[in-house]
PDB file of N, CA and C in Angstrom:
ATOM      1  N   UNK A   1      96.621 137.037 108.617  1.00  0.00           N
ATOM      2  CA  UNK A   1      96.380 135.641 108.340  1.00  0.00           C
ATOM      3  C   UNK A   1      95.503 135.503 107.096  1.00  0.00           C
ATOM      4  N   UNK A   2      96.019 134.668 106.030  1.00  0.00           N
ATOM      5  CA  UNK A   2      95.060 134.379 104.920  1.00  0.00           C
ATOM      6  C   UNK A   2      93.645 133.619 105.759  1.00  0.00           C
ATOM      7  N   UNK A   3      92.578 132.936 104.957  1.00  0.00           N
ATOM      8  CA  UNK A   3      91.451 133.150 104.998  1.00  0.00           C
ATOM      9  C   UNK A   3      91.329 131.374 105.364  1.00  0.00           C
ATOM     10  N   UNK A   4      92.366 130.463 104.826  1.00  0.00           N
ATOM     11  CA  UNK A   4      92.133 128.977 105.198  1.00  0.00           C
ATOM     12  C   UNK A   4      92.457 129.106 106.256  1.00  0.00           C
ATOM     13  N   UNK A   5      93.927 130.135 107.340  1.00  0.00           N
ATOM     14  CA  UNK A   5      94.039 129.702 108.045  1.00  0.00           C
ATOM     15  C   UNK A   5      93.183 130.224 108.851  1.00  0.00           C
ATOM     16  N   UNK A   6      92.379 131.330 108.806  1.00  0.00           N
ATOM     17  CA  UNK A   6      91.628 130.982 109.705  1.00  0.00           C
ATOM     18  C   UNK A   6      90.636 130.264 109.879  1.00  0.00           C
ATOM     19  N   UNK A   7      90.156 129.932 108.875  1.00  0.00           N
ATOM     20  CA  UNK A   7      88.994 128.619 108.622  1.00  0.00           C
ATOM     21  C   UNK A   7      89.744 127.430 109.534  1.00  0.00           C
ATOM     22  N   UNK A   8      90.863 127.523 109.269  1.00  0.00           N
ATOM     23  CA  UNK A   8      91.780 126.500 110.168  1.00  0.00           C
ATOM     24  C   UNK A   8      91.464 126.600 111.852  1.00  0.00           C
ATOM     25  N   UNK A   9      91.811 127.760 111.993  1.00  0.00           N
ATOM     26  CA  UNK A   9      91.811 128.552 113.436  1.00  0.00           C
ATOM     27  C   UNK A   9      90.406 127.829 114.197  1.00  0.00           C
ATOM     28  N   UNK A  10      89.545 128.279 113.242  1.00  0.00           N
ATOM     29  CA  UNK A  10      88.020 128.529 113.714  1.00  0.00           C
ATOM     30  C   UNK A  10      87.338 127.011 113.992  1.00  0.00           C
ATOM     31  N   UNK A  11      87.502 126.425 112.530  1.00  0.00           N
ATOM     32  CA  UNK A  11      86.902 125.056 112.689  1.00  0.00           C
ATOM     33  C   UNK A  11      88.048 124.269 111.730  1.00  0.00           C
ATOM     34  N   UNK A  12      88.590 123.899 112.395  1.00  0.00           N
ATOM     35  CA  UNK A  12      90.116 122.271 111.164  1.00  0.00           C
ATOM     36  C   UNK A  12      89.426 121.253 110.979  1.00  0.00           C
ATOM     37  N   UNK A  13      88.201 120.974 111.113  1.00  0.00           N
ATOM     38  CA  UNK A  13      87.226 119.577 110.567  1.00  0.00           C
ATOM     39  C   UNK A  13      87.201 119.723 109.413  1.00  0.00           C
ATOM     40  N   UNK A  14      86.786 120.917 108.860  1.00  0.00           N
ATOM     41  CA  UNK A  14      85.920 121.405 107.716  1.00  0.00           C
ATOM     42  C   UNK A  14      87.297 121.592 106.430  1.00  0.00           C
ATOM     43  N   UNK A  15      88.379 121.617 107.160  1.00  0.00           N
ATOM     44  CA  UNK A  15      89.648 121.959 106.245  1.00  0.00           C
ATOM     45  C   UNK A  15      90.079 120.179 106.014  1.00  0.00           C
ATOM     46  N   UNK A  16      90.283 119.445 106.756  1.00  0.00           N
ATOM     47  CA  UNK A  16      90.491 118.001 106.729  1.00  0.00           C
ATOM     48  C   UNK A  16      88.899 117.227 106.547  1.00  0.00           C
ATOM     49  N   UNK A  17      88.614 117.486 106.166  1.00  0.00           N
ATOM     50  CA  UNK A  17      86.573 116.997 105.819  1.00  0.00           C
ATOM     51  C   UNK A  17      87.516 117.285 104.197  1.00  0.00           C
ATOM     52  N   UNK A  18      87.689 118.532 103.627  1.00  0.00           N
ATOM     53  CA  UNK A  18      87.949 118.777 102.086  1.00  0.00           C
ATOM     54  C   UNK A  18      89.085 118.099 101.807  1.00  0.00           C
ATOM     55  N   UNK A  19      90.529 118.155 102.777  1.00  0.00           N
ATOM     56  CA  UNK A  19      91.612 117.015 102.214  1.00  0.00           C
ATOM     57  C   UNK A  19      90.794 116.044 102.113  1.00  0.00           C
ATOM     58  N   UNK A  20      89.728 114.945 102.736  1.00  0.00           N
ATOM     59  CA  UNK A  20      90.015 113.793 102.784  1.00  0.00           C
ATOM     60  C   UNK A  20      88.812 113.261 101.130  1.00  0.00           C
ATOM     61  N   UNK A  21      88.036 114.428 100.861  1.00  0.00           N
ATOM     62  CA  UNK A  21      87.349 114.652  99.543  1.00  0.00           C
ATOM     63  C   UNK A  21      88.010 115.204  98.337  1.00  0.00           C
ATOM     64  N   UNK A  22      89.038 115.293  98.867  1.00  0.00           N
ATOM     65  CA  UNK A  22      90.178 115.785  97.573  1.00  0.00           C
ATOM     66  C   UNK A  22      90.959 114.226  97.306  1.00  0.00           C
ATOM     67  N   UNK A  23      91.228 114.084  98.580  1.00  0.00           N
ATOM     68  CA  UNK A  23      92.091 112.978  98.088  1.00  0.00           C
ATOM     69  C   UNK A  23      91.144 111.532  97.263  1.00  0.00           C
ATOM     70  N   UNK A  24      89.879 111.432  97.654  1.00  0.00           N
ATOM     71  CA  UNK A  24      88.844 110.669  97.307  1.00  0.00           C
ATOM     72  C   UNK A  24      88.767 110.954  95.606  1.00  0.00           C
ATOM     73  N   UNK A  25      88.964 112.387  95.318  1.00  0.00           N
ATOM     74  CA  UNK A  25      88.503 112.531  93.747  1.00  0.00           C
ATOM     75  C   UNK A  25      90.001 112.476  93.288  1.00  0.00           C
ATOM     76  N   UNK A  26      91.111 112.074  93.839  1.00  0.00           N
ATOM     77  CA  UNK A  26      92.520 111.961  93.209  1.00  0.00           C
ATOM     78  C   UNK A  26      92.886 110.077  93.182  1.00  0.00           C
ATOM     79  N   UNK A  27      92.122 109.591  93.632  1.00  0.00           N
ATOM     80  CA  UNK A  27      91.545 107.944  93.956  1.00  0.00           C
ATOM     81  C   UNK A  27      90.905 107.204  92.956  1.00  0.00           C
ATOM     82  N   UNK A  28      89.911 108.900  92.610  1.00  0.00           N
ATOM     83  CA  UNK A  28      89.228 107.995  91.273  1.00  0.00           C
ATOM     84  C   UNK A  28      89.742 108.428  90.197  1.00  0.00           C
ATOM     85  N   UNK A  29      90.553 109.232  90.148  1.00  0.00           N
ATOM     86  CA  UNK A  29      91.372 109.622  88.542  1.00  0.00           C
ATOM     87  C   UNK A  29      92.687 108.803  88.765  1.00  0.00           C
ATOM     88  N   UNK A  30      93.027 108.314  89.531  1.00  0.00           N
ATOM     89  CA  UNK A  30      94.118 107.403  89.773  1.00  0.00           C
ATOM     90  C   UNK A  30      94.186 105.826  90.278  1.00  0.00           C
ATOM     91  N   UNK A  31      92.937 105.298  90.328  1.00  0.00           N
ATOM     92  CA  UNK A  31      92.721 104.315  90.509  1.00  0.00           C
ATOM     93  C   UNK A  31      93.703 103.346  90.995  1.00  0.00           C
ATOM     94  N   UNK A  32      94.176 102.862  92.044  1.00  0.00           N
ATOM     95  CA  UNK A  32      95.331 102.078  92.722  1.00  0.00           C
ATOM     96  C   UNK A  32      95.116 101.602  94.069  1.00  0.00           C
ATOM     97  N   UNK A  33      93.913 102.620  94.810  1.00  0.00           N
ATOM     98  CA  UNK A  33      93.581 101.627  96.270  1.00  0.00           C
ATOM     99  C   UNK A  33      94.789 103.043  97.356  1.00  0.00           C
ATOM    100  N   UNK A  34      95.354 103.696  97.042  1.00  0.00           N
ATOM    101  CA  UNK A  34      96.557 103.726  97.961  1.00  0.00           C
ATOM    102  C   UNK A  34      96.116 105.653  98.363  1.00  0.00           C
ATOM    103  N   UNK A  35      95.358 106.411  97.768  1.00  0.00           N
ATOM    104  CA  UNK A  35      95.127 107.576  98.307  1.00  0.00           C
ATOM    105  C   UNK A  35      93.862 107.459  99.580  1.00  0.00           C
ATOM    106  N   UNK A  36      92.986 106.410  99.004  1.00  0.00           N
ATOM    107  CA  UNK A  36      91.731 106.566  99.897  1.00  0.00           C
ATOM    108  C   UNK A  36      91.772 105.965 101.392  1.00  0.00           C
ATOM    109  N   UNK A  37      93.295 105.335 101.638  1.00  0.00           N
ATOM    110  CA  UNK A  37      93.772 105.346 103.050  1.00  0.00           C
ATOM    111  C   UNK A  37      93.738 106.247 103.882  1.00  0.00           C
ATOM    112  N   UNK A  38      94.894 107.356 102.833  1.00  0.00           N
ATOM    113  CA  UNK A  38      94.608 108.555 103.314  1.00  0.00           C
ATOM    114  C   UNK A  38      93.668 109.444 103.534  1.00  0.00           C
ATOM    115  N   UNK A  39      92.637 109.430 103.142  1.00  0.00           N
ATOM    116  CA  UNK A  39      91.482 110.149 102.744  1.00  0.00           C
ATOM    117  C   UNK A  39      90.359 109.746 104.074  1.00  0.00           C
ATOM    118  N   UNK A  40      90.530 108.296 103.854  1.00  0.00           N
ATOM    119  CA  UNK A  40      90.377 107.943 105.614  1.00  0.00           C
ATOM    120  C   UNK A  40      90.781 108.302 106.338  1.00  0.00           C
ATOM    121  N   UNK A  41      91.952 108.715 106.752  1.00  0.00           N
ATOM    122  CA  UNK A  41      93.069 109.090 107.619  1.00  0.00           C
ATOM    123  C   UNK A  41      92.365 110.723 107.928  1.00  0.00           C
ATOM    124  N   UNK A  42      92.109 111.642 106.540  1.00  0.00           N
ATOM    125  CA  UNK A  42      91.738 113.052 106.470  1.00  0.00           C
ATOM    126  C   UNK A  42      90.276 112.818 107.504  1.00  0.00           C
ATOM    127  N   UNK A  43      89.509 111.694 107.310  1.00  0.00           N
ATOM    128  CA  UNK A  43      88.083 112.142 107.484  1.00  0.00           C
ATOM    129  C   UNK A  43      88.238 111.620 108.894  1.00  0.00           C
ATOM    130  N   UNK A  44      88.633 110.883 109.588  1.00  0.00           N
ATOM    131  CA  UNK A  44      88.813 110.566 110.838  1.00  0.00           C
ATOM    132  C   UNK A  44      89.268 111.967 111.690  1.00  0.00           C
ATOM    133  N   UNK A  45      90.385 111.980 111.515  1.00  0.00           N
ATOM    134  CA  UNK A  45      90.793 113.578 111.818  1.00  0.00           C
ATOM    135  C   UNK A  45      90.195 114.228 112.016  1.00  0.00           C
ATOM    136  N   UNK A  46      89.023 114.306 111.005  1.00  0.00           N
ATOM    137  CA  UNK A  46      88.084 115.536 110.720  1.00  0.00           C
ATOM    138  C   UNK A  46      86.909 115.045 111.945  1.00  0.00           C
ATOM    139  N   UNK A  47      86.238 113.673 111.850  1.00  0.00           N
ATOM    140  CA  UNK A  47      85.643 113.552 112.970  1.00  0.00           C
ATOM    141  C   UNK A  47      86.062 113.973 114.190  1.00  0.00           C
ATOM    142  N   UNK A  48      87.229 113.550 114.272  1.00  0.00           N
ATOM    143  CA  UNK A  48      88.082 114.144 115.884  1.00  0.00           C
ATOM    144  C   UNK A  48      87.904 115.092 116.199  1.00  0.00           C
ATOM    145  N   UNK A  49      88.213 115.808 114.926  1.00  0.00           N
ATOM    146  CA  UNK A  49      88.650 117.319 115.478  1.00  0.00           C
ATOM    147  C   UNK A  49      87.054 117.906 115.465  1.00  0.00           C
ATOM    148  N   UNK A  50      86.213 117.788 114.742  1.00  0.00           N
ATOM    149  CA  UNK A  50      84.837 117.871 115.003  1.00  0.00           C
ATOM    150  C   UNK A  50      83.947 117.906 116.410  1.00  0.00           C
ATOM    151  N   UNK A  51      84.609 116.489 117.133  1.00  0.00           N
ATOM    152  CA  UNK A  51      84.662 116.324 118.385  1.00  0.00           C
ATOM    153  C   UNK A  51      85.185 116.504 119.710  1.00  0.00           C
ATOM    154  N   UNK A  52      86.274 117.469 119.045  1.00  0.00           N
ATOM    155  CA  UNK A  52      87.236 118.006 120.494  1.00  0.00           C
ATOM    156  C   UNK A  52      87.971 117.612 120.748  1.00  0.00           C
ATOM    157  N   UNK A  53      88.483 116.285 119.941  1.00  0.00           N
ATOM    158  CA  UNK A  53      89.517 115.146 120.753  1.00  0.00           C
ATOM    159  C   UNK A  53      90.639 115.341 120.502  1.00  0.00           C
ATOM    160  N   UNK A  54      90.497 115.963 119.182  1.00  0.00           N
ATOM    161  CA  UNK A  54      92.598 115.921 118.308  1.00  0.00           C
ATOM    162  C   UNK A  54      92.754 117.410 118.910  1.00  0.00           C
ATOM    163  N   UNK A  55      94.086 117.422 119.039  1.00  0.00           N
ATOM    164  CA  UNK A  55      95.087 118.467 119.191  1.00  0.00           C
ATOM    165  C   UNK A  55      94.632 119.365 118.012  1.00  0.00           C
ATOM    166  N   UNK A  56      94.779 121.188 118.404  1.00  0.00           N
ATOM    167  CA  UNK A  56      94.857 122.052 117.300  1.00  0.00           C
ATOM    168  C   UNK A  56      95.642 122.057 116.357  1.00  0.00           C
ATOM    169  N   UNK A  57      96.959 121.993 116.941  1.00  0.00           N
ATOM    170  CA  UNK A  57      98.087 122.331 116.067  1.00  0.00           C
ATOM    171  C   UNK A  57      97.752 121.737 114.816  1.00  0.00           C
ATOM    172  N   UNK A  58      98.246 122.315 113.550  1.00  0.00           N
ATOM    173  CA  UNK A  58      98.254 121.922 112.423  1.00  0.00           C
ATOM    174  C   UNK A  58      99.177 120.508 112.439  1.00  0.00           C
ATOM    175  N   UNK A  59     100.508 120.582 112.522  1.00  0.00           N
ATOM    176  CA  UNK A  59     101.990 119.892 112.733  1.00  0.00           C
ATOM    177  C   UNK A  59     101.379 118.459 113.412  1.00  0.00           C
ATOM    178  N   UNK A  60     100.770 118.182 114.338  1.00  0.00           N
ATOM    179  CA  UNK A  60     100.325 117.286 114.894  1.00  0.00           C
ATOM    180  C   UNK A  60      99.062 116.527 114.324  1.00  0.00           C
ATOM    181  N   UNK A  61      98.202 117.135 113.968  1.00  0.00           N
ATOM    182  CA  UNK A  61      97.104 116.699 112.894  1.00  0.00           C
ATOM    183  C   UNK A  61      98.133 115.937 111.975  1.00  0.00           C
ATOM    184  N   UNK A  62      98.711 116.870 110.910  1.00  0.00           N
ATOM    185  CA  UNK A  62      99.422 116.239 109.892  1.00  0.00           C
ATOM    186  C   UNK A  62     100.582 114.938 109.850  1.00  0.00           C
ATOM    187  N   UNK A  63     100.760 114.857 111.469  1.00  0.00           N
ATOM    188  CA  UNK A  63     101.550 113.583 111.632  1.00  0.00           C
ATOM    189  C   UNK A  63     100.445 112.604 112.159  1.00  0.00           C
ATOM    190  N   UNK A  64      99.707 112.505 112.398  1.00  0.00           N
ATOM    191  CA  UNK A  64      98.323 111.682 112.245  1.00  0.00           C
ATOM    192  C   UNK A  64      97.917 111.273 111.560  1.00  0.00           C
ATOM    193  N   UNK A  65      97.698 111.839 110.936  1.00  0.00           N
ATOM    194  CA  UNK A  65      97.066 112.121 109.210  1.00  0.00           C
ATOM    195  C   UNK A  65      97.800 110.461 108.428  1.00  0.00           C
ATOM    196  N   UNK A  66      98.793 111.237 108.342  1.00  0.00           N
ATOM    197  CA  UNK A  66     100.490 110.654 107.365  1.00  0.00           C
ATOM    198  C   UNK A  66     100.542 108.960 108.195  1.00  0.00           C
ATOM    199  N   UNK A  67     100.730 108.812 109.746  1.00  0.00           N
ATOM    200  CA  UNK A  67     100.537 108.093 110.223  1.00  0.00           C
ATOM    201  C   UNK A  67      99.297 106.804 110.302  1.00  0.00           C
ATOM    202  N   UNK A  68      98.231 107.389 110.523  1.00  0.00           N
ATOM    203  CA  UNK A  68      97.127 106.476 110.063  1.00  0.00           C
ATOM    204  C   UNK A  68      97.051 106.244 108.692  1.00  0.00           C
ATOM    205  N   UNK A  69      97.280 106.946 107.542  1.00  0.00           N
ATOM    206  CA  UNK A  69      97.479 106.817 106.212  1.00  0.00           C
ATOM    207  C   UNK A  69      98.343 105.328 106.230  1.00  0.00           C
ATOM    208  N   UNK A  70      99.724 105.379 106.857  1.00  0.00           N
ATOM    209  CA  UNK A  70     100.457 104.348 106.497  1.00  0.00           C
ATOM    210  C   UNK A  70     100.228 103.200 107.597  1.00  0.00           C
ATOM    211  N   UNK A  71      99.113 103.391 108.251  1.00  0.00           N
ATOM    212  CA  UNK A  71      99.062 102.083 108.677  1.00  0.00           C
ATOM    213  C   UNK A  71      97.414 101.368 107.616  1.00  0.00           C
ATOM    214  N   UNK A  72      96.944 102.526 107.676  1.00  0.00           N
ATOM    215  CA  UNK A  72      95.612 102.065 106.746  1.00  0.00           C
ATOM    216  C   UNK A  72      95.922 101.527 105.361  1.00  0.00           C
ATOM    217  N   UNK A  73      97.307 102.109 104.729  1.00  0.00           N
ATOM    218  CA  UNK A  73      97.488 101.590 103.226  1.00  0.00           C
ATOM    219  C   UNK A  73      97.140  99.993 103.259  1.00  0.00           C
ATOM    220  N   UNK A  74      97.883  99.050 103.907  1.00  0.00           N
ATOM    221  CA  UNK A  74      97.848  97.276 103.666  1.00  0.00           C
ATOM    222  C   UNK A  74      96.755  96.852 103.280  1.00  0.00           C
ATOM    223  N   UNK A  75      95.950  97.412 105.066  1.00  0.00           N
ATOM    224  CA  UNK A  75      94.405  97.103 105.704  1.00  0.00           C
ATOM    225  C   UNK A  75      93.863  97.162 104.327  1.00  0.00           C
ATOM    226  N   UNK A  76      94.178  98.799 103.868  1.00  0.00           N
ATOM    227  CA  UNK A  76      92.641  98.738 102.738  1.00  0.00           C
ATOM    228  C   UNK A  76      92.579  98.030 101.333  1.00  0.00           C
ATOM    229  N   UNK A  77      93.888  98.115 100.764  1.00  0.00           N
ATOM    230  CA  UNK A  77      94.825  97.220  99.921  1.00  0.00           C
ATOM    231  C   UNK A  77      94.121  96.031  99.889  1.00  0.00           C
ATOM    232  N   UNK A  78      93.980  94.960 101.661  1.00  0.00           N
ATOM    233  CA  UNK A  78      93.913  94.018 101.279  1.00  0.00           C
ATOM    234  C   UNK A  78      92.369  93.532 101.289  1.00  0.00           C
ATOM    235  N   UNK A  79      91.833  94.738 102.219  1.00  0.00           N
ATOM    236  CA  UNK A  79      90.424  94.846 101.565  1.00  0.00           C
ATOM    237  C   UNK A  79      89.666  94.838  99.944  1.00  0.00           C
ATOM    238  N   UNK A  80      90.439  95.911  99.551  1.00  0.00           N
ATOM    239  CA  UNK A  80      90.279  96.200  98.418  1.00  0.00           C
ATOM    240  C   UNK A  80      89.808  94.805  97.220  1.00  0.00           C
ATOM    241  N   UNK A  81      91.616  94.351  97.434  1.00  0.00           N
ATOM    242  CA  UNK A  81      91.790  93.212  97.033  1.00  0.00           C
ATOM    243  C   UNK A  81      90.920  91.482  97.223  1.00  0.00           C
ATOM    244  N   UNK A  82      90.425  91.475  98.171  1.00  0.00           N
ATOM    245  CA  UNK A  82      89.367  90.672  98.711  1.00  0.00           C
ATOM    246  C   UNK A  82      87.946  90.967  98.118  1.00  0.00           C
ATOM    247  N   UNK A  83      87.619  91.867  98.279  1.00  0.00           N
ATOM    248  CA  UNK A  83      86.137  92.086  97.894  1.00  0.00           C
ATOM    249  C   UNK A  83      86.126  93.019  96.442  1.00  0.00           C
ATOM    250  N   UNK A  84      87.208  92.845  95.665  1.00  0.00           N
ATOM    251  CA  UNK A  84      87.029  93.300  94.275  1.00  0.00           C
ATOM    252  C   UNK A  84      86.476  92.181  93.252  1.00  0.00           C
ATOM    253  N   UNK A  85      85.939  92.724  92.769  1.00  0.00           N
ATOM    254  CA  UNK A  85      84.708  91.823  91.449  1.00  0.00           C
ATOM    255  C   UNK A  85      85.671  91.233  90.348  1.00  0.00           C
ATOM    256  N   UNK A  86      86.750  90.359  90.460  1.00  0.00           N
ATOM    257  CA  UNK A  86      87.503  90.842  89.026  1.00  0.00           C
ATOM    258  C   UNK A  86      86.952  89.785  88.389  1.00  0.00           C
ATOM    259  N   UNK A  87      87.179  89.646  87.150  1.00  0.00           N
ATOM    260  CA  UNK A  87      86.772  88.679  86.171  1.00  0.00           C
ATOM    261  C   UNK A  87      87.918  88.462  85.354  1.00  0.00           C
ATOM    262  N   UNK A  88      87.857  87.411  84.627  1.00  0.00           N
ATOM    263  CA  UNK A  88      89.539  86.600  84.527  1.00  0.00           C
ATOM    264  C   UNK A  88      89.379  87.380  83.162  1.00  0.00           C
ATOM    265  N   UNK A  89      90.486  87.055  82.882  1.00  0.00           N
ATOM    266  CA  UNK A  89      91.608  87.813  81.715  1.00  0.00           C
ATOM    267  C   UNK A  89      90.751  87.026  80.365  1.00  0.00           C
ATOM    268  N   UNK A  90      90.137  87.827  79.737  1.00  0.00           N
ATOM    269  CA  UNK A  90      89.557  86.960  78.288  1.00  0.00           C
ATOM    270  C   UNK A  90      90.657  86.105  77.505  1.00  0.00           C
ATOM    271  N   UNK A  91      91.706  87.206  77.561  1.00  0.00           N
ATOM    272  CA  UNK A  91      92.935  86.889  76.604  1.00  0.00           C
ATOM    273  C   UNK A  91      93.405  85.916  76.820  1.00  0.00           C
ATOM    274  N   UNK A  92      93.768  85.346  77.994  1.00  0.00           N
ATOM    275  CA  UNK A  92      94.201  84.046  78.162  1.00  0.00           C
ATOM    276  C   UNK A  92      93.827  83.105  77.605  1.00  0.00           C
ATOM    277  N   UNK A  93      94.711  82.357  77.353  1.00  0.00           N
ATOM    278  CA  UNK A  93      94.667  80.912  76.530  1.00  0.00           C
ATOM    279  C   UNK A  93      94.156  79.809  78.059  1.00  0.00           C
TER     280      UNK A  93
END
């Protein structure tokens, strides 16, 4: 076994703790609102599994994951969208 999976084996918080901080620094070089669902999705997981509650399997995590991701996209979207600072378009006439 390579060395993540057993980091996997041992503790899967700490492996979904880093997806959901990967996806956070792919959020801010991509700016759009639509990774840090997921990234939520990673760090929840990671609480879970921290806590005993989620299933080991990898396969099952990752349909969780993917799952809360696409229900969190709208939610945070329309969060996002609500409590963003924008300031109107200078250019406009």
């Amino acid at each position: 076994m390579s060395a993540i999976e057993d980091l996997y084996q041992s503790d899967p918080a700490i492996i979904w703790a880093g997806i959901g901080v990967a996806l956070l620094i792919v959020e801010v070089l991509a700016a759009g609102g639509f990774f840090v669902s997921f990234a939520v999705a990673a760090f929840l997981v990671s609480a879970a599994s921290w806590a005993g509650i989620m299933p080991r399997p990898l396969l099952w995590n990752m349909v969780i994951v993917a799952a809360m991701g696409i229900v969190l996209t709208p939610i945070l979207r329309a969060l996002l969208r609500k409590y963003s600072n924008r300031t109107p378009d200078i250019n406009q006439y």
